[in-house]
PDB file of N, CA and C in Angstrom:
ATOM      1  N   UNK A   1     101.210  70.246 114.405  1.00  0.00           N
ATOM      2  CA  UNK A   1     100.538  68.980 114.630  1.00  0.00           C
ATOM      3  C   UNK A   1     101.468  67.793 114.351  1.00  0.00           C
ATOM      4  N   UNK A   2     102.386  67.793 113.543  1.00  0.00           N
ATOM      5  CA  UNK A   2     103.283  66.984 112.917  1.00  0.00           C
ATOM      6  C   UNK A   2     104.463  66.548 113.976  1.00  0.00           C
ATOM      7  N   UNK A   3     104.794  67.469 114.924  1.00  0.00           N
ATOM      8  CA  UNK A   3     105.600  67.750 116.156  1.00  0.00           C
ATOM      9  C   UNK A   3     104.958  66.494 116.740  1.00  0.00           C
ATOM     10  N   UNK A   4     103.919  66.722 117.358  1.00  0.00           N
ATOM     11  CA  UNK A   4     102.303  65.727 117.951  1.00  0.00           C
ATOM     12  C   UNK A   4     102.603  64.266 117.651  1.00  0.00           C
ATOM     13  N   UNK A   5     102.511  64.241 116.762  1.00  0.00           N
ATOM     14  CA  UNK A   5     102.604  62.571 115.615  1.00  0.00           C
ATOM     15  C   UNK A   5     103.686  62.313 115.911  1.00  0.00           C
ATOM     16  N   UNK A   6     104.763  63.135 116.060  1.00  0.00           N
ATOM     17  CA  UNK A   6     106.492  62.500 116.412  1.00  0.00           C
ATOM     18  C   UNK A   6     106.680  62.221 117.497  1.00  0.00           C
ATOM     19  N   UNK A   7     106.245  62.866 118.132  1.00  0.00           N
ATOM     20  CA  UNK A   7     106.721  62.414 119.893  1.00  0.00           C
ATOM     21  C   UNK A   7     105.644  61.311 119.952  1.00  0.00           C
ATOM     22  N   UNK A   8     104.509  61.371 119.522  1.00  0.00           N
ATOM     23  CA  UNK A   8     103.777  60.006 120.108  1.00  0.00           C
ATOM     24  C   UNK A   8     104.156  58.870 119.349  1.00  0.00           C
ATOM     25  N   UNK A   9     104.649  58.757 117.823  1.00  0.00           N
ATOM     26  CA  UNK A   9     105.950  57.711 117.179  1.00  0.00           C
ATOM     27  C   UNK A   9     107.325  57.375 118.574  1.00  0.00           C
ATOM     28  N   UNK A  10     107.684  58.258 119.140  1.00  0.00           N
ATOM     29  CA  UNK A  10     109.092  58.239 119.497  1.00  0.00           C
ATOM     30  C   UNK A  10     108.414  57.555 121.074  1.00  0.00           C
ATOM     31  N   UNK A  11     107.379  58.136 121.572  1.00  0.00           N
ATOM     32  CA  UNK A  11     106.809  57.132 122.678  1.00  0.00           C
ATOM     33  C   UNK A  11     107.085  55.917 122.728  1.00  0.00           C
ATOM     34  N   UNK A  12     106.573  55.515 121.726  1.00  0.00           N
ATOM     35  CA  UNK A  12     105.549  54.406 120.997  1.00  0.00           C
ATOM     36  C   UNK A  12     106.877  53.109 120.986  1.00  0.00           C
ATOM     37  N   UNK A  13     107.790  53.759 120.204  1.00  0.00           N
ATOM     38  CA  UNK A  13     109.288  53.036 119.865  1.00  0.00           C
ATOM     39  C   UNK A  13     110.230  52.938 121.149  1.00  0.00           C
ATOM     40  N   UNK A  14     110.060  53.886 122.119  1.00  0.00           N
ATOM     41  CA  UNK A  14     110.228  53.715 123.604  1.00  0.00           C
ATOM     42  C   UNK A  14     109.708  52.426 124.246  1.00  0.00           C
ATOM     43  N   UNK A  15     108.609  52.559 123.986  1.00  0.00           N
ATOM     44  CA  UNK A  15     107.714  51.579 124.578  1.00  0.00           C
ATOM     45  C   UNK A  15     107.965  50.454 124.361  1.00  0.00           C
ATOM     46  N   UNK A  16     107.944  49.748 123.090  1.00  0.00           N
ATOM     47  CA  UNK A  16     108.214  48.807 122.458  1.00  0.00           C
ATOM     48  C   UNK A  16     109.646  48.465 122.702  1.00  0.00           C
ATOM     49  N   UNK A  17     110.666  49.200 122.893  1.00  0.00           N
ATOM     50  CA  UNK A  17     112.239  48.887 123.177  1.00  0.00           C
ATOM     51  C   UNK A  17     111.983  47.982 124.859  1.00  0.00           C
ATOM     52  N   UNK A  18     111.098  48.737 125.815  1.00  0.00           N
ATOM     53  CA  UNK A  18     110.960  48.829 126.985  1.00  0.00           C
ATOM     54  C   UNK A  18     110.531  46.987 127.291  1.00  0.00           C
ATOM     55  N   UNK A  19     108.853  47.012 126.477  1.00  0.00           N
ATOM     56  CA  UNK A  19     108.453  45.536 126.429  1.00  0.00           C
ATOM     57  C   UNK A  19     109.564  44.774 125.799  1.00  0.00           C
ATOM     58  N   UNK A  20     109.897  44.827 124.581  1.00  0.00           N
ATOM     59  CA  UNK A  20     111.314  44.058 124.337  1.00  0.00           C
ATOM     60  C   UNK A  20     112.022  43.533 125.584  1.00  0.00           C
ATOM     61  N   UNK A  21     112.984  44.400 126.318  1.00  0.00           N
ATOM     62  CA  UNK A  21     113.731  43.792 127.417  1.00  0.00           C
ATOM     63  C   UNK A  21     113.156  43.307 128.541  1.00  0.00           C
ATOM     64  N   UNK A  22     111.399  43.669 128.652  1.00  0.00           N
ATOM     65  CA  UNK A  22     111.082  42.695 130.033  1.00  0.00           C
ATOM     66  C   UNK A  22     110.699  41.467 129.456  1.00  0.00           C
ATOM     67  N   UNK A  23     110.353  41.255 127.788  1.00  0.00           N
ATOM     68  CA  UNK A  23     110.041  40.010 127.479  1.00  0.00           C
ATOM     69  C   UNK A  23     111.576  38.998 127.787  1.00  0.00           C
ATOM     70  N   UNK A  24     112.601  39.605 127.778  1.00  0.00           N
ATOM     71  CA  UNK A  24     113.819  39.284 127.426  1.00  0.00           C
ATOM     72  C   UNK A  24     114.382  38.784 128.831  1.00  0.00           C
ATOM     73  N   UNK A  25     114.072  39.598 129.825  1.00  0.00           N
ATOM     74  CA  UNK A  25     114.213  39.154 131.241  1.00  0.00           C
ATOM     75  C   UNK A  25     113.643  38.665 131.801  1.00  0.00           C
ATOM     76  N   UNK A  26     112.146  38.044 131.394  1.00  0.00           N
ATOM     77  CA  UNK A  26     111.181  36.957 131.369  1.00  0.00           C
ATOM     78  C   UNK A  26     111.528  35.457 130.939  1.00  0.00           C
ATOM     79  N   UNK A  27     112.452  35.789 130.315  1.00  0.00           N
ATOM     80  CA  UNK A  27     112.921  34.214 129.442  1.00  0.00           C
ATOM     81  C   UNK A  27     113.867  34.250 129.924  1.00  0.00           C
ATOM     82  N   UNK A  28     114.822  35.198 130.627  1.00  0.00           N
ATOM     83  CA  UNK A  28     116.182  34.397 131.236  1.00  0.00           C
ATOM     84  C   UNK A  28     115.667  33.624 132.325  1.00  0.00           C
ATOM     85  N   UNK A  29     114.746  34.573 133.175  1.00  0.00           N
ATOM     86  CA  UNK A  29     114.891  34.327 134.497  1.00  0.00           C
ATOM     87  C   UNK A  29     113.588  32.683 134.627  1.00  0.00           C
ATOM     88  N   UNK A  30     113.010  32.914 133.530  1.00  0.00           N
ATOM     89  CA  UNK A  30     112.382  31.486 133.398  1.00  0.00           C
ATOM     90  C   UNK A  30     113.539  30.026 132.784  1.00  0.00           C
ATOM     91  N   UNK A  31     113.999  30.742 132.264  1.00  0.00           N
ATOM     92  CA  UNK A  31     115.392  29.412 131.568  1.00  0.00           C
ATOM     93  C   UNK A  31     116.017  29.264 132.890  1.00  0.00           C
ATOM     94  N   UNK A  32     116.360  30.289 134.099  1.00  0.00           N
ATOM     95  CA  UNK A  32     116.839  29.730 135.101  1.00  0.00           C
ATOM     96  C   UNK A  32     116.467  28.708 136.254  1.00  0.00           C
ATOM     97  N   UNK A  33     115.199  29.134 135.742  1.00  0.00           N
ATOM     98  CA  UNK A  33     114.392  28.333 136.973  1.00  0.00           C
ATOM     99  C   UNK A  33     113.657  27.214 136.566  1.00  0.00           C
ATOM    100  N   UNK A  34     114.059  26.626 135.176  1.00  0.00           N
ATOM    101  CA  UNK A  34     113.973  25.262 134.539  1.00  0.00           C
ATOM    102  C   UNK A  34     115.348  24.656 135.185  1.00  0.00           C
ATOM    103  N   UNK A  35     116.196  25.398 134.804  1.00  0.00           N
ATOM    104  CA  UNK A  35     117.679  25.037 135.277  1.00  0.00           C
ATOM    105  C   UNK A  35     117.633  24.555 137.042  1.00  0.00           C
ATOM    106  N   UNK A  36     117.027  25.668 137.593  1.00  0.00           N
ATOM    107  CA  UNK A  36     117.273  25.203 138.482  1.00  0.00           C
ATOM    108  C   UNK A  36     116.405  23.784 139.180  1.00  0.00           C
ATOM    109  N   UNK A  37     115.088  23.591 138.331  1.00  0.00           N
ATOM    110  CA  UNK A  37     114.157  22.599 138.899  1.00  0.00           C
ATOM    111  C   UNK A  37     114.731  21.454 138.280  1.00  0.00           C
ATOM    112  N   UNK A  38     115.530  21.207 137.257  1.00  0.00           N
ATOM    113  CA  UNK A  38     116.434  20.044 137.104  1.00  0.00           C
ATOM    114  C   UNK A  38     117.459  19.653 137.257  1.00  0.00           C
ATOM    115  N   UNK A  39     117.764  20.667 138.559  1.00  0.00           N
ATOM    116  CA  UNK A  39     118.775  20.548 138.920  1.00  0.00           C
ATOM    117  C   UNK A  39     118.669  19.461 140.612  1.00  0.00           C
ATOM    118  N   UNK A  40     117.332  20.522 141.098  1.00  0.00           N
ATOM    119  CA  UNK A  40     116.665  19.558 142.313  1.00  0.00           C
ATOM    120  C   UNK A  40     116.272  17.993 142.042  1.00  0.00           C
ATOM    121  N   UNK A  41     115.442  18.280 141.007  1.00  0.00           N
ATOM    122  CA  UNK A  41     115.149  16.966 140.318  1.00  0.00           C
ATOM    123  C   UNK A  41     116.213  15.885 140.445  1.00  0.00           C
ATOM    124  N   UNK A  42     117.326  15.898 139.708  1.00  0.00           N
ATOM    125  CA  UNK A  42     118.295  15.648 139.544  1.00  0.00           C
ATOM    126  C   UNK A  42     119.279  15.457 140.939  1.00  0.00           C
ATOM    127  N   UNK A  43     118.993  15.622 141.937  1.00  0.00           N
ATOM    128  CA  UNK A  43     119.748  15.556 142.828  1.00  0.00           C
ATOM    129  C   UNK A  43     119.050  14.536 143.869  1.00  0.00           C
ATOM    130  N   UNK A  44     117.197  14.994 143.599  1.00  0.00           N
ATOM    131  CA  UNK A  44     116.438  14.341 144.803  1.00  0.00           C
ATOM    132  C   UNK A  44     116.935  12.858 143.875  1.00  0.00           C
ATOM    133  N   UNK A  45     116.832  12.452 142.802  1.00  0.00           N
ATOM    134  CA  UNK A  45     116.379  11.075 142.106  1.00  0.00           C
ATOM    135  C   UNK A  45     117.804  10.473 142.478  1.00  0.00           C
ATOM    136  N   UNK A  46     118.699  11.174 142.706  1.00  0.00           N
ATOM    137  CA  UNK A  46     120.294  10.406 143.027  1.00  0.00           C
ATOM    138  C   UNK A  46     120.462   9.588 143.947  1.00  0.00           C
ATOM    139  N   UNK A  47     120.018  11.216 144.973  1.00  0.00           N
ATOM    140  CA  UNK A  47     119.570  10.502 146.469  1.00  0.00           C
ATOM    141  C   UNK A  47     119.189   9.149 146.633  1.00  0.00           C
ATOM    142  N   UNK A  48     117.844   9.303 146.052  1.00  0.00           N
ATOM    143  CA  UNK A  48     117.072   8.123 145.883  1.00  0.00           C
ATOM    144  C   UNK A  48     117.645   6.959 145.762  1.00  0.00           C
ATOM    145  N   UNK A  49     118.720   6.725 144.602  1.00  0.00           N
ATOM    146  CA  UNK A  49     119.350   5.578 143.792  1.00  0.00           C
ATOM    147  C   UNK A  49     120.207   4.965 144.571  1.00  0.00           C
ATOM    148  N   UNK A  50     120.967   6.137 145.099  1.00  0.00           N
ATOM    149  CA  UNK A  50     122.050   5.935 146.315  1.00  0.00           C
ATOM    150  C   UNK A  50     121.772   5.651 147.539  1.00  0.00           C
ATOM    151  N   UNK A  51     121.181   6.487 147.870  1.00  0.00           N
ATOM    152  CA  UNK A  51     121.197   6.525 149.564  1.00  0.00           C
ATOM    153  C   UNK A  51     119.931   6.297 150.306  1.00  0.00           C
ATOM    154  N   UNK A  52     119.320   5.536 149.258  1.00  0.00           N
ATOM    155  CA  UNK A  52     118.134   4.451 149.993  1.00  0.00           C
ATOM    156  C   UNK A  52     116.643   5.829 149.973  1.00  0.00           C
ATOM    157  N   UNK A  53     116.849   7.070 149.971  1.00  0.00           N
ATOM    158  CA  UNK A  53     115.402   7.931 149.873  1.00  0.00           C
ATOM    159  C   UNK A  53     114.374   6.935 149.338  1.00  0.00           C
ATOM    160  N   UNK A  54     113.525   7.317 150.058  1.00  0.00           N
ATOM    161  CA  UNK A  54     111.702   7.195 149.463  1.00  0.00           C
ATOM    162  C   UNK A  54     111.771   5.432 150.007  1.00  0.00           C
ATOM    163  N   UNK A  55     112.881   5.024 150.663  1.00  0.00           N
ATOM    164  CA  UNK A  55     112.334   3.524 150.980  1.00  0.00           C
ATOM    165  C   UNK A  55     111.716   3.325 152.338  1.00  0.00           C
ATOM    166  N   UNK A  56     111.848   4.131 152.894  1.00  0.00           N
ATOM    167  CA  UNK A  56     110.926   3.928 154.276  1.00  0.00           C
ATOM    168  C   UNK A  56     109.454   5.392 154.105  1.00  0.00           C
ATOM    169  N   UNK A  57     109.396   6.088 155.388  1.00  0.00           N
ATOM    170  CA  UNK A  57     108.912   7.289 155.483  1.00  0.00           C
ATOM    171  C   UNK A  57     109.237   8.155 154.798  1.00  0.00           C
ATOM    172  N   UNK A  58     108.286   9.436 153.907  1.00  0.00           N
ATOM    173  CA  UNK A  58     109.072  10.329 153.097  1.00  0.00           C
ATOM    174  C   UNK A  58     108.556  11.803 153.610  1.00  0.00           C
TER     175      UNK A  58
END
């Protein structure tokens, strides 16, 4: 029975390693795509400053 209890421990610690790295590849791929929306951001508002955007039709 003790066999039983170990493999479902050793699951268990599987499991938990498993959620670990998708939490982990959840936060890169969200840090990227902050990155990348201030990056648009950042480019449309230039536009803007410079090259006359948003003063006529948009």
């Amino acid at each position: 029975m003790s066999a039983i209890i170990s493999y479902n421990n050793d699951f268990e610690n599987i499991i938990a390693i498993i959620e670990q790295s998708k939490m982990r590849a959840v936060k890169a791929v969200n840090a990227e795509l902050i990155d990348m929306y201030w990056q648009i951001g950042k480019y449309i508002s230039e536009k803007a400053a410079n090259d006359g955007w948003g003063k006529r039709v948009v």
